[in-house]
Protein backbone atom coordinates (compact mmCIF):
# COMPACT_ATOMS: atom_id res chain seq x y z
CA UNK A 1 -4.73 -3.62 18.23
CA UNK A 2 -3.77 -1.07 15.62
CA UNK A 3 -6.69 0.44 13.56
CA UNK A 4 -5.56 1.68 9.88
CA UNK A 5 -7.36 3.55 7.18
CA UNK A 6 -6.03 3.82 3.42
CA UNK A 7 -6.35 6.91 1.49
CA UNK A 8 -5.59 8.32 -1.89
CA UNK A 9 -6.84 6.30 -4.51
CA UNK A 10 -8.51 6.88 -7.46
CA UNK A 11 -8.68 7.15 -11.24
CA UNK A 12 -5.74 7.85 -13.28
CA UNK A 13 -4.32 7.09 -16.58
CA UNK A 14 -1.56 4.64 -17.89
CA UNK A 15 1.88 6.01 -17.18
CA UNK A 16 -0.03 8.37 -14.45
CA UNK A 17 1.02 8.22 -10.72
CA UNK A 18 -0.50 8.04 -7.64
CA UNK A 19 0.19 7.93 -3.49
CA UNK A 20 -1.32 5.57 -1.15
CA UNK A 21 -1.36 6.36 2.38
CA UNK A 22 -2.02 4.25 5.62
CA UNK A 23 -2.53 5.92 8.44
CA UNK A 24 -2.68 4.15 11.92
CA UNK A 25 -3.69 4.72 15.40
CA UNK A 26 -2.01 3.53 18.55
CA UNK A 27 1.31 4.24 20.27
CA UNK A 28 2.71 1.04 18.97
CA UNK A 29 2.78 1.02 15.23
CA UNK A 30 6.44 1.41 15.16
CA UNK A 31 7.23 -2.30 15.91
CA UNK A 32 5.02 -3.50 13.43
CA UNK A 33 6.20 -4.41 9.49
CA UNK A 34 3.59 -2.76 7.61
CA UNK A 35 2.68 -4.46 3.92
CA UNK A 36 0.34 -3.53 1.06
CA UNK A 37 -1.46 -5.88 -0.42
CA UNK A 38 -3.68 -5.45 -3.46
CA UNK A 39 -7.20 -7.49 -4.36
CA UNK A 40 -9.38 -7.73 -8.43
CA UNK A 41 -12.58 -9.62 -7.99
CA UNK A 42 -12.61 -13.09 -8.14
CA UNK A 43 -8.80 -13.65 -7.51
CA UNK A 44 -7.01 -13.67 -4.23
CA UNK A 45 -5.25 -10.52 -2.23
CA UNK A 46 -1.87 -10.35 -3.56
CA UNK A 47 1.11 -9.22 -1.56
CA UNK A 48 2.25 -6.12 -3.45
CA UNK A 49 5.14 -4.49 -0.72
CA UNK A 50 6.60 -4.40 2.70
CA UNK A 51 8.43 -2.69 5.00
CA UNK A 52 9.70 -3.92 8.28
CA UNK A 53 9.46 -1.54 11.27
CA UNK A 54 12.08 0.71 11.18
CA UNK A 55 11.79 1.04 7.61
CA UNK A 56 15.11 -0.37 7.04
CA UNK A 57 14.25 -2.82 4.48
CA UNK A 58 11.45 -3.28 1.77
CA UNK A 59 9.96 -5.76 -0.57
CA UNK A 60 8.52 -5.92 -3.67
CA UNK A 61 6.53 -8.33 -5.66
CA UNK A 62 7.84 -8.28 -9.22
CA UNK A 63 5.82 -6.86 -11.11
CA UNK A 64 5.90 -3.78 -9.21
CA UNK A 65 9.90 -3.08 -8.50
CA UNK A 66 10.98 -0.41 -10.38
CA UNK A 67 7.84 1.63 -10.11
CA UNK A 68 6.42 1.61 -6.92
CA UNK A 69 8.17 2.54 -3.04
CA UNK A 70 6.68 1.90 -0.18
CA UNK A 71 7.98 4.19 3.00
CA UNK A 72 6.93 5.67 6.51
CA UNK A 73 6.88 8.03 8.69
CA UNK A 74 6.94 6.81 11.98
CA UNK A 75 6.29 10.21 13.70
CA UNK A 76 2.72 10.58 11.55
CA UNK A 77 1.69 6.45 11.98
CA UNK A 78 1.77 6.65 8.35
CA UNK A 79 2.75 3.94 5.45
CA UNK A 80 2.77 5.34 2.39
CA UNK A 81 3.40 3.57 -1.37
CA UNK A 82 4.38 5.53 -4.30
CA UNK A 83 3.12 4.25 -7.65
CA UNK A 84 4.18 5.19 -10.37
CA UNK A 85 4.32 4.17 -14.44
CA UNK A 86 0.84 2.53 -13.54
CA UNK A 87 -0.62 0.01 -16.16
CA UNK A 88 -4.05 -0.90 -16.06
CA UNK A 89 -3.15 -4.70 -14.52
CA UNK A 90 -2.32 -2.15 -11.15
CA UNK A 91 -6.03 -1.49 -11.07
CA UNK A 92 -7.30 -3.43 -7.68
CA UNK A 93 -8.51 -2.51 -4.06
CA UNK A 94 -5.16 -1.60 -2.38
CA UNK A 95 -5.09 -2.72 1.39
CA UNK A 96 -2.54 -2.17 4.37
CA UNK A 97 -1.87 -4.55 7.01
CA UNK A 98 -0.38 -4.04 10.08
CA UNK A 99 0.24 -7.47 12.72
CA UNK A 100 -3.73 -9.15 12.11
CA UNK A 101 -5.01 -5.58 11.18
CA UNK A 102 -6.58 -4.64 7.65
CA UNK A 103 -7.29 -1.28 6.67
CA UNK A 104 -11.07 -0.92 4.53
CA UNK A 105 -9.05 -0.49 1.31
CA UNK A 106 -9.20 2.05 -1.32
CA UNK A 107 -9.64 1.49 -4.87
CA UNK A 108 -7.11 2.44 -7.51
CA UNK A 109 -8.41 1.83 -11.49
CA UNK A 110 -5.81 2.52 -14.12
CA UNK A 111 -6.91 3.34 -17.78
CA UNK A 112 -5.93 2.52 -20.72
């Protein structure tokens, strides 16, 4: 089972930028598609990106192409997602999932 913690969020302002990162732990986190997800209270985690295993091909939910990347770095265990242009609707707890493992999150808050 892989273990991942999220780091780098934080506060920012509109049009500001910030970079997520997931590491992981375990010898294995190379075969595993790796996806961001983010979560507001009261609605339901939402699917932000993803990147299959290799890193060969990525996803985006819509209302973040154009402004955010996700990538990794297979030799640090690492998933990382570029945001940038951020609008206050990107504020959330941003989460990584790897197979059936969550990371704890880490909370991103946009102002206006």
């Amino acid at each position: 089972q892989v273990q991942l913690v999220e780091s780098g969020g934080g506060l920012v302002q509109a049009g500001g930028s910030l970079r997520l990162s997931c590491a992981a732990s375990g010898r294995t986190f190379n075969r595993y598609d790796v996806a961001w997800f983010r979560q507001t209270p009261g609605k339901e985690r939402e699917l932000v990106a993803h990147i299959t295993s290799s890193g060969s091909a990525t996803f985006y939910t819509g209302s973040v192409k154009g402004r955010f990347t996700i990538s990794r770095d297979n030799a640090k265990n690492t998933v990382y997602l570029q945001m940038n242009s951020l609008k206050p609707d990107d504020t959330a707890v941003y989460y990584c999932k790897a197979a059936a493992s969550w990371g704890q999150g880490t909370q991103v808050t946009v102002s206006s």
